[in-house]
N, C-alpha and C. Protein backbone atom coordinates (compact mmCIF):
# COMPACT_ATOMS: atom_id res chain seq x y z
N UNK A 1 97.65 69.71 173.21
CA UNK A 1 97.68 69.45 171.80
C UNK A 1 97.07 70.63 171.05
N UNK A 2 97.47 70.96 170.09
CA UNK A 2 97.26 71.93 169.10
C UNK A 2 96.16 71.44 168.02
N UNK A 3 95.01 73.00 168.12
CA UNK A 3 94.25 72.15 166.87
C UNK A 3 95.53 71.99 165.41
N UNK A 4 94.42 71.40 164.51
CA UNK A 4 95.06 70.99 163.23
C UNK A 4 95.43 72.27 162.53
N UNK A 5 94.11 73.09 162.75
CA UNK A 5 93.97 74.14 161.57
C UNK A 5 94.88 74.52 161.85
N UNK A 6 95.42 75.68 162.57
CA UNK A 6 96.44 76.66 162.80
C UNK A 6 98.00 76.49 162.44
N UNK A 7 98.32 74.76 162.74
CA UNK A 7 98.81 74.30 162.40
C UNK A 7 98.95 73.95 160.99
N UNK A 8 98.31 73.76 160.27
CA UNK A 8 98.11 73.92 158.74
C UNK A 8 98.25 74.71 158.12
N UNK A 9 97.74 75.73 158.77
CA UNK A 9 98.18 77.46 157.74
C UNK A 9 99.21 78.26 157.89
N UNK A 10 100.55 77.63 158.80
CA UNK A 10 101.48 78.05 159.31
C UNK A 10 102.54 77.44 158.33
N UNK A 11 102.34 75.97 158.11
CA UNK A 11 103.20 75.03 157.14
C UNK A 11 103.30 75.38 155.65
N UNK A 12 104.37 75.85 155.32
CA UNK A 12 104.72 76.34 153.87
C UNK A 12 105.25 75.59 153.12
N UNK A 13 105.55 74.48 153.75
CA UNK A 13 106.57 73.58 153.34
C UNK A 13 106.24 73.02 151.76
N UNK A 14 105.14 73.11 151.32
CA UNK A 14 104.69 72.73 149.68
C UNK A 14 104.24 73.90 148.97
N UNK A 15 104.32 75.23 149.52
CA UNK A 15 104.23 76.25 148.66
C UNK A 15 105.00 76.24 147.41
N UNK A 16 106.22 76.16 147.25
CA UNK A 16 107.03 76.30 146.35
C UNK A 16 106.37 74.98 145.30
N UNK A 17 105.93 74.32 145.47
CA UNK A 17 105.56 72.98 144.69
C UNK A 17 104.35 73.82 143.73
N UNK A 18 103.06 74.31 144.72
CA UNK A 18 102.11 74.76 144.14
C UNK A 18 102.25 75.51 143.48
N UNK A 19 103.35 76.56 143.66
CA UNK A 19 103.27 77.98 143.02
C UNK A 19 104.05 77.63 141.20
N UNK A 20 104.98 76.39 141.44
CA UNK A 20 105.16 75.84 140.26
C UNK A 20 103.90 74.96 139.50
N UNK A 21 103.36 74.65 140.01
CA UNK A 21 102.20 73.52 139.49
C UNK A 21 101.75 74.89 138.49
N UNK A 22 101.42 76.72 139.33
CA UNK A 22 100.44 77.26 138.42
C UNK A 22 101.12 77.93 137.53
N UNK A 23 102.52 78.42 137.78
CA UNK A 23 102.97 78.97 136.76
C UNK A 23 103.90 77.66 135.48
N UNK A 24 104.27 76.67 135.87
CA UNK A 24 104.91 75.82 134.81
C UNK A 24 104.10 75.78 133.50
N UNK A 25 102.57 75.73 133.32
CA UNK A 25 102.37 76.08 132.12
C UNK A 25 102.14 77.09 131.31
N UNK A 26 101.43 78.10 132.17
CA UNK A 26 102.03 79.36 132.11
C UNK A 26 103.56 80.06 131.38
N UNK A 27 104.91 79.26 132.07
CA UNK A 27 105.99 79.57 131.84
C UNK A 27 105.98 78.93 130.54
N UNK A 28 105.69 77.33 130.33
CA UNK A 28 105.87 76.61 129.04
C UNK A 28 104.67 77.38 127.71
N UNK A 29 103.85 77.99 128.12
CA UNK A 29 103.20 78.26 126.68
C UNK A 29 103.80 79.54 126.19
N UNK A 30 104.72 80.32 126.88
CA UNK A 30 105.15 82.00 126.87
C UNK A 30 106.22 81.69 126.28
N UNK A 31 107.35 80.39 126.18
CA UNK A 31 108.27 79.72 126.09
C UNK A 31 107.84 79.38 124.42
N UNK A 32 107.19 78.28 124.09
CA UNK A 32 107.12 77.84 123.43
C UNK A 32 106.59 79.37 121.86
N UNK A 33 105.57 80.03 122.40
CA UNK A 33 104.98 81.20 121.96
C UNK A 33 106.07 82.00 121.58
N UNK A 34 107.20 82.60 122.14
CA UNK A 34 108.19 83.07 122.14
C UNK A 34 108.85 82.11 120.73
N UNK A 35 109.54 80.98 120.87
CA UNK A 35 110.01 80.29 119.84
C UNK A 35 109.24 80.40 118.59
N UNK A 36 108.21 79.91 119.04
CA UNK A 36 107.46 80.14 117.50
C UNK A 36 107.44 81.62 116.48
N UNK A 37 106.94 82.79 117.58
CA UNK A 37 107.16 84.14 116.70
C UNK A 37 108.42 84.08 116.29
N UNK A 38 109.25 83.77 116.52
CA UNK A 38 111.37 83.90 116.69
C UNK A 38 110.96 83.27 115.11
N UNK A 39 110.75 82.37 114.84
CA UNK A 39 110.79 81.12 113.76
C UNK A 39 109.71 81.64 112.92
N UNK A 40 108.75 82.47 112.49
CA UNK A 40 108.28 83.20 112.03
C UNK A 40 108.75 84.21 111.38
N UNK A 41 109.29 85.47 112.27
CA UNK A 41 110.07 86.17 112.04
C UNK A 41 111.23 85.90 111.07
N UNK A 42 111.91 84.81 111.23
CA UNK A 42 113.12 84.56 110.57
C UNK A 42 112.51 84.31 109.24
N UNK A 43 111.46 83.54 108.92
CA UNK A 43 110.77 83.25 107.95
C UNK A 43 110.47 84.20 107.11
N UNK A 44 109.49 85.41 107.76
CA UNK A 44 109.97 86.47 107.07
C UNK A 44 110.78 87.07 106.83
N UNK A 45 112.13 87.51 107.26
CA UNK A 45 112.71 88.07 106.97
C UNK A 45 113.92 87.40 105.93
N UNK A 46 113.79 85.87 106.05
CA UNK A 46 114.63 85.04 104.91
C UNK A 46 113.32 85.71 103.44
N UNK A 47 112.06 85.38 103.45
CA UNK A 47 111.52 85.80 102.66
C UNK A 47 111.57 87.30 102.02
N UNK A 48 111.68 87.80 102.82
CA UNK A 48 111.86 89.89 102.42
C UNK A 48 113.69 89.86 101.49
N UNK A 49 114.50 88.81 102.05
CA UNK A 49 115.90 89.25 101.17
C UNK A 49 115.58 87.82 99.84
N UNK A 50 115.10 87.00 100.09
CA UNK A 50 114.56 86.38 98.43
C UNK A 50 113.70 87.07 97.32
N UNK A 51 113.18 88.14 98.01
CA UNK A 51 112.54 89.18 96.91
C UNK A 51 113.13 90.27 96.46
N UNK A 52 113.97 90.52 97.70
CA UNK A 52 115.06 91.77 96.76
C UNK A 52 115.94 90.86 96.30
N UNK A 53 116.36 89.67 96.45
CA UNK A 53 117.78 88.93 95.49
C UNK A 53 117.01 88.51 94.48
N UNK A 54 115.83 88.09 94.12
CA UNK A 54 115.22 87.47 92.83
C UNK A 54 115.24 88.92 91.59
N UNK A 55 114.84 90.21 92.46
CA UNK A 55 114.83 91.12 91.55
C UNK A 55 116.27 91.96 91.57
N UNK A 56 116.93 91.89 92.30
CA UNK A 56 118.25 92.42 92.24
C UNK A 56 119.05 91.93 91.51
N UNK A 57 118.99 90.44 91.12
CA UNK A 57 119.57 89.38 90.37
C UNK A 57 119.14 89.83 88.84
N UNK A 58 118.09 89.96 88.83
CA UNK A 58 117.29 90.27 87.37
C UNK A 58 117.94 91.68 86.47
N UNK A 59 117.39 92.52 87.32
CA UNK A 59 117.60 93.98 87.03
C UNK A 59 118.98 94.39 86.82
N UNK A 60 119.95 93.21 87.20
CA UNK A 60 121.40 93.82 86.51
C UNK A 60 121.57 92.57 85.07
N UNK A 61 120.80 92.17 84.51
CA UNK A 61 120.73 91.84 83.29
C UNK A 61 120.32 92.67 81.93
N UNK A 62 120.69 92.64 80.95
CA UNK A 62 120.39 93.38 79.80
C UNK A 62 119.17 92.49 79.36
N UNK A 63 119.27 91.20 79.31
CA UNK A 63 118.35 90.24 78.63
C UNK A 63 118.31 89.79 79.54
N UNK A 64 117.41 88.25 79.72
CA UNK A 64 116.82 87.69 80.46
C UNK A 64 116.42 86.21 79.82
N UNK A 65 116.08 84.89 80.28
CA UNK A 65 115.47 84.29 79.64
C UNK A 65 115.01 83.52 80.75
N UNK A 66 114.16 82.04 80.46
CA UNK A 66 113.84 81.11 81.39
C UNK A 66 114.59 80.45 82.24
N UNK A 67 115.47 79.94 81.28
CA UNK A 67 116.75 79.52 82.26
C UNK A 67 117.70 79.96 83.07
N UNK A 68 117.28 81.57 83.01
CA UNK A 68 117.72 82.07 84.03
C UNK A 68 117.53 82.45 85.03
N UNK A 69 115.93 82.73 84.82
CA UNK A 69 115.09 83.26 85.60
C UNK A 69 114.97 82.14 86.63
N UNK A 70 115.05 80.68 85.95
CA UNK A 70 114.50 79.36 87.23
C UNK A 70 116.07 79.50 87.70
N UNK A 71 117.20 79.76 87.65
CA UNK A 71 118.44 79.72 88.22
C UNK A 71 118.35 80.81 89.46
N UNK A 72 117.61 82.20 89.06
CA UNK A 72 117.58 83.01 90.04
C UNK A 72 116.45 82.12 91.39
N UNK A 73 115.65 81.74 90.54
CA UNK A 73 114.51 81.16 91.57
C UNK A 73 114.84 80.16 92.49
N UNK A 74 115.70 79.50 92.06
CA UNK A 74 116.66 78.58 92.55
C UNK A 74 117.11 79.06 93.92
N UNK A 75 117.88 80.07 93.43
CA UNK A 75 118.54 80.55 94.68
C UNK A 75 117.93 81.30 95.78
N UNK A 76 116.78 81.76 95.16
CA UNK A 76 115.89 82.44 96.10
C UNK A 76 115.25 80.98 97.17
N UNK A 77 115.10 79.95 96.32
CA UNK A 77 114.72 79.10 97.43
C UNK A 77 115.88 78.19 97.89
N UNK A 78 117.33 78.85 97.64
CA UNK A 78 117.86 78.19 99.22
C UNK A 78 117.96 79.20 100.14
N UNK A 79 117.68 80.49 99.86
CA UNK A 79 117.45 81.62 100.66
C UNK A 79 116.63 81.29 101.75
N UNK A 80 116.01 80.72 101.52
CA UNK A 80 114.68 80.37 102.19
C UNK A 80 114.93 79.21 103.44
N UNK A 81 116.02 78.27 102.71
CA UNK A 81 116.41 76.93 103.53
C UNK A 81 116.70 77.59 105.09
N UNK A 82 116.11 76.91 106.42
CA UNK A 82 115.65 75.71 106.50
C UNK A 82 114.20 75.55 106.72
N UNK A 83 113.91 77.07 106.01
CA UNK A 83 111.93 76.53 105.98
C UNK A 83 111.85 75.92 104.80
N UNK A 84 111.07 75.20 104.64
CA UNK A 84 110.29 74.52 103.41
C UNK A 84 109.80 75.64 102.14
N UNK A 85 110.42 75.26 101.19
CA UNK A 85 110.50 76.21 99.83
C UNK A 85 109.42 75.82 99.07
N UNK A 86 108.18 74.91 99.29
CA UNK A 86 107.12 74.39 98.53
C UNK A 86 105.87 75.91 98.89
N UNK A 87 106.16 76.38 100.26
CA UNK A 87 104.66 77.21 100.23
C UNK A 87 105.17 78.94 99.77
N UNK A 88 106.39 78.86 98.85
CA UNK A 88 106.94 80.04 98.25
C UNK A 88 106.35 80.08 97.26
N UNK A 89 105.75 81.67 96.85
CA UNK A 89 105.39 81.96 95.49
C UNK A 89 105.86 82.86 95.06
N UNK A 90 106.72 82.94 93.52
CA UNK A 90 107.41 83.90 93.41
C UNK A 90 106.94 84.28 91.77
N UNK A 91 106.92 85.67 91.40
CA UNK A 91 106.25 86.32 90.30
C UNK A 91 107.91 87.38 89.99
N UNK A 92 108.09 87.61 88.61
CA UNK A 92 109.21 88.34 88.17
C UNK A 92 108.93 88.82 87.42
N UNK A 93 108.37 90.06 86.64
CA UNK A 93 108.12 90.59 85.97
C UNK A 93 108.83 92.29 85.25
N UNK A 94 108.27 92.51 84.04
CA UNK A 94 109.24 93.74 83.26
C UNK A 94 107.69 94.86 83.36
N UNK A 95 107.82 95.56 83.81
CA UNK A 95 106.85 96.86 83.57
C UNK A 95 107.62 97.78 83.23
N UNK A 96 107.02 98.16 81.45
CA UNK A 96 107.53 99.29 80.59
C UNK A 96 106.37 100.39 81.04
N UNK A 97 106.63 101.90 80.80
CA UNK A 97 105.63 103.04 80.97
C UNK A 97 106.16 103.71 79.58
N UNK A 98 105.20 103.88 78.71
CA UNK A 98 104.87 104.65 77.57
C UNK A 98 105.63 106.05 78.15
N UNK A 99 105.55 106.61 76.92
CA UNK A 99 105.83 108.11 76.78
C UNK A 99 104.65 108.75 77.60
N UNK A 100 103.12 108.33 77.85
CA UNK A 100 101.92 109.04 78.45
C UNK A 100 102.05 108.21 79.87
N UNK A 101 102.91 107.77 80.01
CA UNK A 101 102.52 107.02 81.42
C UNK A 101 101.69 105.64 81.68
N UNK A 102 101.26 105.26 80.93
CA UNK A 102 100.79 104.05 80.53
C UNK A 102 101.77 102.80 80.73
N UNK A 103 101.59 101.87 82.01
CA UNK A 103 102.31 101.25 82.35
C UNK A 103 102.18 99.79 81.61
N UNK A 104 102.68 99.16 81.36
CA UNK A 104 102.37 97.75 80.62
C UNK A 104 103.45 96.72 80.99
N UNK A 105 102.99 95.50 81.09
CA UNK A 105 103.84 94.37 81.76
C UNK A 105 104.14 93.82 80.64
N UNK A 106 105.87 93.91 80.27
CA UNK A 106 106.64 93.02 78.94
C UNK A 106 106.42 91.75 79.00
N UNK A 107 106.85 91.27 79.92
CA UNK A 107 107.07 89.81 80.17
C UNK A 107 107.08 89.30 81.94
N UNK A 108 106.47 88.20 81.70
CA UNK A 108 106.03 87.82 83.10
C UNK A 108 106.77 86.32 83.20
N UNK A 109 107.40 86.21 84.31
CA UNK A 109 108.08 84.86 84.92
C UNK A 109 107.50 84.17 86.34
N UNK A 110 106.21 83.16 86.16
CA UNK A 110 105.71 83.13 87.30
C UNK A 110 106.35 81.98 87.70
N UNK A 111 106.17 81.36 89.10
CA UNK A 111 106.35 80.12 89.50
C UNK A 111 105.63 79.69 90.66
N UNK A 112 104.84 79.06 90.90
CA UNK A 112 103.92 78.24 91.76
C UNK A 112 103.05 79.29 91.82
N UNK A 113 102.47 79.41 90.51
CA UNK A 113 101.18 80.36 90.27
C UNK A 113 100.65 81.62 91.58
N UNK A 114 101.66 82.81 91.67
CA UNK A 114 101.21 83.18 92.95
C UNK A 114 99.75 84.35 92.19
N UNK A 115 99.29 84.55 93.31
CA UNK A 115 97.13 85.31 92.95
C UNK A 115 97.59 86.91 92.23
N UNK A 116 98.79 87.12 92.69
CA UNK A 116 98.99 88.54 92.30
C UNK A 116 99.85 88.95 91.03
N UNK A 117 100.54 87.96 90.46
CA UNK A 117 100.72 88.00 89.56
C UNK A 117 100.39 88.20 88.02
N UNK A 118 100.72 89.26 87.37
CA UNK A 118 99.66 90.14 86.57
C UNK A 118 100.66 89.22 84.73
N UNK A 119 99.53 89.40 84.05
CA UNK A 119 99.85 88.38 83.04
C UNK A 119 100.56 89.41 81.87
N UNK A 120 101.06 89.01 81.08
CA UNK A 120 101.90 89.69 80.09
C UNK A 120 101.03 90.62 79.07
N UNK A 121 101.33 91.77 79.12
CA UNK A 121 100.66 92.74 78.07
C UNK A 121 99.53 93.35 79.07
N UNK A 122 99.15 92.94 80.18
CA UNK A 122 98.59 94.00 81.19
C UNK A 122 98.80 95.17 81.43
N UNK A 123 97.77 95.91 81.52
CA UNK A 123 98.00 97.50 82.20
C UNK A 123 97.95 96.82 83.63
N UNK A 124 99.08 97.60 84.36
CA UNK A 124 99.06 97.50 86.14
C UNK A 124 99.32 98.89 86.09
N UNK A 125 98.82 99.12 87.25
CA UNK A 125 98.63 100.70 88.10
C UNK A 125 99.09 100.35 89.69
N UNK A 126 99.48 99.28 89.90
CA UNK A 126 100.57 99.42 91.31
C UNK A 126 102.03 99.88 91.59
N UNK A 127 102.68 100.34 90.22
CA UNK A 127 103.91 100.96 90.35
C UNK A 127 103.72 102.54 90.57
N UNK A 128 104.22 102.67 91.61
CA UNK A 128 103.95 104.38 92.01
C UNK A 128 104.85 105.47 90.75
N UNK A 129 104.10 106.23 90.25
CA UNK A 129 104.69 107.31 89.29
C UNK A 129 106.76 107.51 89.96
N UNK A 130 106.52 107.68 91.24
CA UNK A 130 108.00 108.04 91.73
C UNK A 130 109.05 106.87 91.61
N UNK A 131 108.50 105.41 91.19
CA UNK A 131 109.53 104.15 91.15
C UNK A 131 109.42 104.45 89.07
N UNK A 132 108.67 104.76 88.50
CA UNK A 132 108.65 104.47 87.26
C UNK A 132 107.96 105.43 86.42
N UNK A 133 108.96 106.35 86.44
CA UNK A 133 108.18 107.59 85.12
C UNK A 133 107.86 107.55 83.72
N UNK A 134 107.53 107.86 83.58
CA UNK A 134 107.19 107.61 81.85
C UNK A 134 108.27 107.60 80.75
N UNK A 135 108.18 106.79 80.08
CA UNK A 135 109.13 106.28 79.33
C UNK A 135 110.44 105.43 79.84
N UNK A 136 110.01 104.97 80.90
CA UNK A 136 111.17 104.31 81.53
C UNK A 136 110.49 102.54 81.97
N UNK A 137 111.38 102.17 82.63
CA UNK A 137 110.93 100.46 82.92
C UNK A 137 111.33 100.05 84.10
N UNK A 138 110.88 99.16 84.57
CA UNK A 138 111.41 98.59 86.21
C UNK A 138 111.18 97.05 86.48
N UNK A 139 111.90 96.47 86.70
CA UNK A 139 111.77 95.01 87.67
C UNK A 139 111.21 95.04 88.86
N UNK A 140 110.00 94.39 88.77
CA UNK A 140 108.92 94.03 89.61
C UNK A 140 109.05 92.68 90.46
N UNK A 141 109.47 92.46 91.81
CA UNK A 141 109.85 90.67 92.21
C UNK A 141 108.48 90.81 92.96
N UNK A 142 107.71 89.96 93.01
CA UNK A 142 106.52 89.89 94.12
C UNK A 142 106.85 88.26 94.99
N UNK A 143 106.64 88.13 96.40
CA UNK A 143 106.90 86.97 96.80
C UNK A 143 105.93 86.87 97.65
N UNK A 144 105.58 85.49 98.00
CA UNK A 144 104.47 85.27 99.10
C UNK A 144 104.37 84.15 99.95
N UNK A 145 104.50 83.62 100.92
CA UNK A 145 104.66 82.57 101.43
C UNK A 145 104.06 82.22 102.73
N UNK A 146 103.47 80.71 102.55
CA UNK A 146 102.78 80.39 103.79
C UNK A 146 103.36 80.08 105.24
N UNK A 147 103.31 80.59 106.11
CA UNK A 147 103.98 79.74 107.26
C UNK A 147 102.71 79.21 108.01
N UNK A 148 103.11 78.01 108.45
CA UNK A 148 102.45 77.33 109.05
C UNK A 148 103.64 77.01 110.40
N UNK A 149 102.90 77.61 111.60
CA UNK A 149 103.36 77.40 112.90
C UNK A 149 103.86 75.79 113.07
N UNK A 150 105.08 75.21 113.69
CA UNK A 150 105.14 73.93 113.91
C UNK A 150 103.96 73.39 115.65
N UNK A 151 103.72 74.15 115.94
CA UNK A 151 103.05 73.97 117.62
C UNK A 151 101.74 74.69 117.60
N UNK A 152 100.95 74.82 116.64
CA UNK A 152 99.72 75.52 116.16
C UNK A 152 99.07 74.38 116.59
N UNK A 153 97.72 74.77 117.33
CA UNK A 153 96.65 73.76 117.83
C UNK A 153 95.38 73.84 116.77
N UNK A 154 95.59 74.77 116.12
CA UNK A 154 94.39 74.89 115.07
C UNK A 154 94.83 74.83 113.73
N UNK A 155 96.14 74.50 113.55
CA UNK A 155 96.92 74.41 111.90
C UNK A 155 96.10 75.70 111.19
N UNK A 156 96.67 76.83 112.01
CA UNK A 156 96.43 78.81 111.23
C UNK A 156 97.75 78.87 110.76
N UNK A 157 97.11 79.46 109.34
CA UNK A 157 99.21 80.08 108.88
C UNK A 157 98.55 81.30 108.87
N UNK A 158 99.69 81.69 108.09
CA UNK A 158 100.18 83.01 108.25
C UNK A 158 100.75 83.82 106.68
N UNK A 159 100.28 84.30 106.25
CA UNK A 159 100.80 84.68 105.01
C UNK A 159 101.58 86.01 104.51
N UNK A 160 103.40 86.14 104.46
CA UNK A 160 103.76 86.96 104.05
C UNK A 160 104.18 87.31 102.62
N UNK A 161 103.84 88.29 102.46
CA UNK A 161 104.31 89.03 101.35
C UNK A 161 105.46 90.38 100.86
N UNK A 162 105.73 89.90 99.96
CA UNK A 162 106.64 91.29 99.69
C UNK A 162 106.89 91.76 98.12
N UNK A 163 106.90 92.35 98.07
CA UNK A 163 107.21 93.69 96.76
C UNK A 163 108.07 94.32 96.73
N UNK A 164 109.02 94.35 95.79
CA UNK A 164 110.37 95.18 95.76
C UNK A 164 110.21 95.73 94.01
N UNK A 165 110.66 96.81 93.48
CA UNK A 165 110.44 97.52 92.53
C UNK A 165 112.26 97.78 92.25
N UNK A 166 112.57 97.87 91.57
CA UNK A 166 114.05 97.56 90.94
C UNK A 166 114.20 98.49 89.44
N UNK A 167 115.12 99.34 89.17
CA UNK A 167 115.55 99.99 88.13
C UNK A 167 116.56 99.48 87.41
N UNK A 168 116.23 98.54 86.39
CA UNK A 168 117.10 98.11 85.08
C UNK A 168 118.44 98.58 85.77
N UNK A 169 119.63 98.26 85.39
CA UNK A 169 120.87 98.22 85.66
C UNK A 169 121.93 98.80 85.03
N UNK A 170 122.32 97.74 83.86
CA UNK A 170 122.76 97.99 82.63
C UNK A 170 122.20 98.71 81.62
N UNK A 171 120.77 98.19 81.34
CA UNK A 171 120.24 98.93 79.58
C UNK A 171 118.81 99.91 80.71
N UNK A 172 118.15 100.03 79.35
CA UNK A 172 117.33 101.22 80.18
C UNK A 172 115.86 100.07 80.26
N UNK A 173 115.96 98.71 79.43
CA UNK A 173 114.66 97.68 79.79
C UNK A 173 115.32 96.09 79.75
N UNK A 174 115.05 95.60 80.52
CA UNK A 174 115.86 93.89 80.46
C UNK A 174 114.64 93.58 79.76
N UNK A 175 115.06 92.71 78.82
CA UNK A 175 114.74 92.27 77.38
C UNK A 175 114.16 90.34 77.93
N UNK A 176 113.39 90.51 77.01
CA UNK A 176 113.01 88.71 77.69
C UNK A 176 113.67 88.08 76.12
N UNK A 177 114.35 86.95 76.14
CA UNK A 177 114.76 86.13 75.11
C UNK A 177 114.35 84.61 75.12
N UNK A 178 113.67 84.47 74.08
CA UNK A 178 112.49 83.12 73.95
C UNK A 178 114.20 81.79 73.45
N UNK A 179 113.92 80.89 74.39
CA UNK A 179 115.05 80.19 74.38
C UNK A 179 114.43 78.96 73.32
């Protein structure tokens, strides 16, 4: 008769079982991790073309008003569909530059109050001299949005943003018209 041991360390026959026991969660969190950045990603990048269509939409207008502006916004949030369009913040604004370079915000179109959004008759100094020279004007879209992971163990989002700078179209300043 044969001892046990030798006999034991020869038998492979449940290796394949174990070697799944250590990698199956392993495989499932790299899996799941994988999906989630994928679904992220898309998030942003549905978000990055709702900020150039909110201001691309704008900037080929001569005028402008509210009701148009929530029509563009509109569409920016089915841009967005099938993430949830509630943690979108979107800002639309006219920055004129004086003859000295002196930049000033005409008119401001906010919606779900985003932090960066600069209020009407402001000096801003975030338009670079090379998007907006003096005496000229530009459409400003700012967007920002929360993602919140669906498989997050600690409910962390994630917050993207974007900025797109846009040159009037038609006239040389889109005009805001009080409806």
């Amino acid at each position: 008769m044969t001892p046990r041991r030798p006999r034991f360390t020869r038998d492979v026959r449940g290796a394949v079982a174990v070697e799944f026991a250590l990698l199956a969660p392993l495989l499932l969190l790299f899996y799941f991790g994988m999906a989630e950045l994928t679904q992220a990603m898309m998030a942003q990048r549905r978000l990055f073309h709702a900020t150039s269509l909110i201001g691309d939409m704008a900037a080929q207008n001569g005028q402008i008003n509210q009701t148009r502006v929530n029509d563009i916004y509109n569409i920016s949030l089915a841009v967005m569909k099938p993430f949830p369009a509630s943690p979108m913040r979107l800002c639309l604004y006219s920055v004129v530059s004086d003859s000295k370079g002196k930049d000033t915000v005409a008119w401001v179109a906010p919606k779900n109050s985003p932090t960066d959004c600069p209020a009407a008759a402001a000096v801003v100094t975030n338009v670079p001299d090379s998007v907006l020279p003096a005496g000229s004007s530009v459409i400003v879209s700012t967007t920002s949005y929360n993602y919140t992971p669906a498989t997050s163990l600690n409910k962390a989002s994630f917050t993207f943003r974007r900025t797109y700078f846009l040159r009037p179209r038609r006239t040389e300043t889109v005009e805001w018209l009080k409806t």
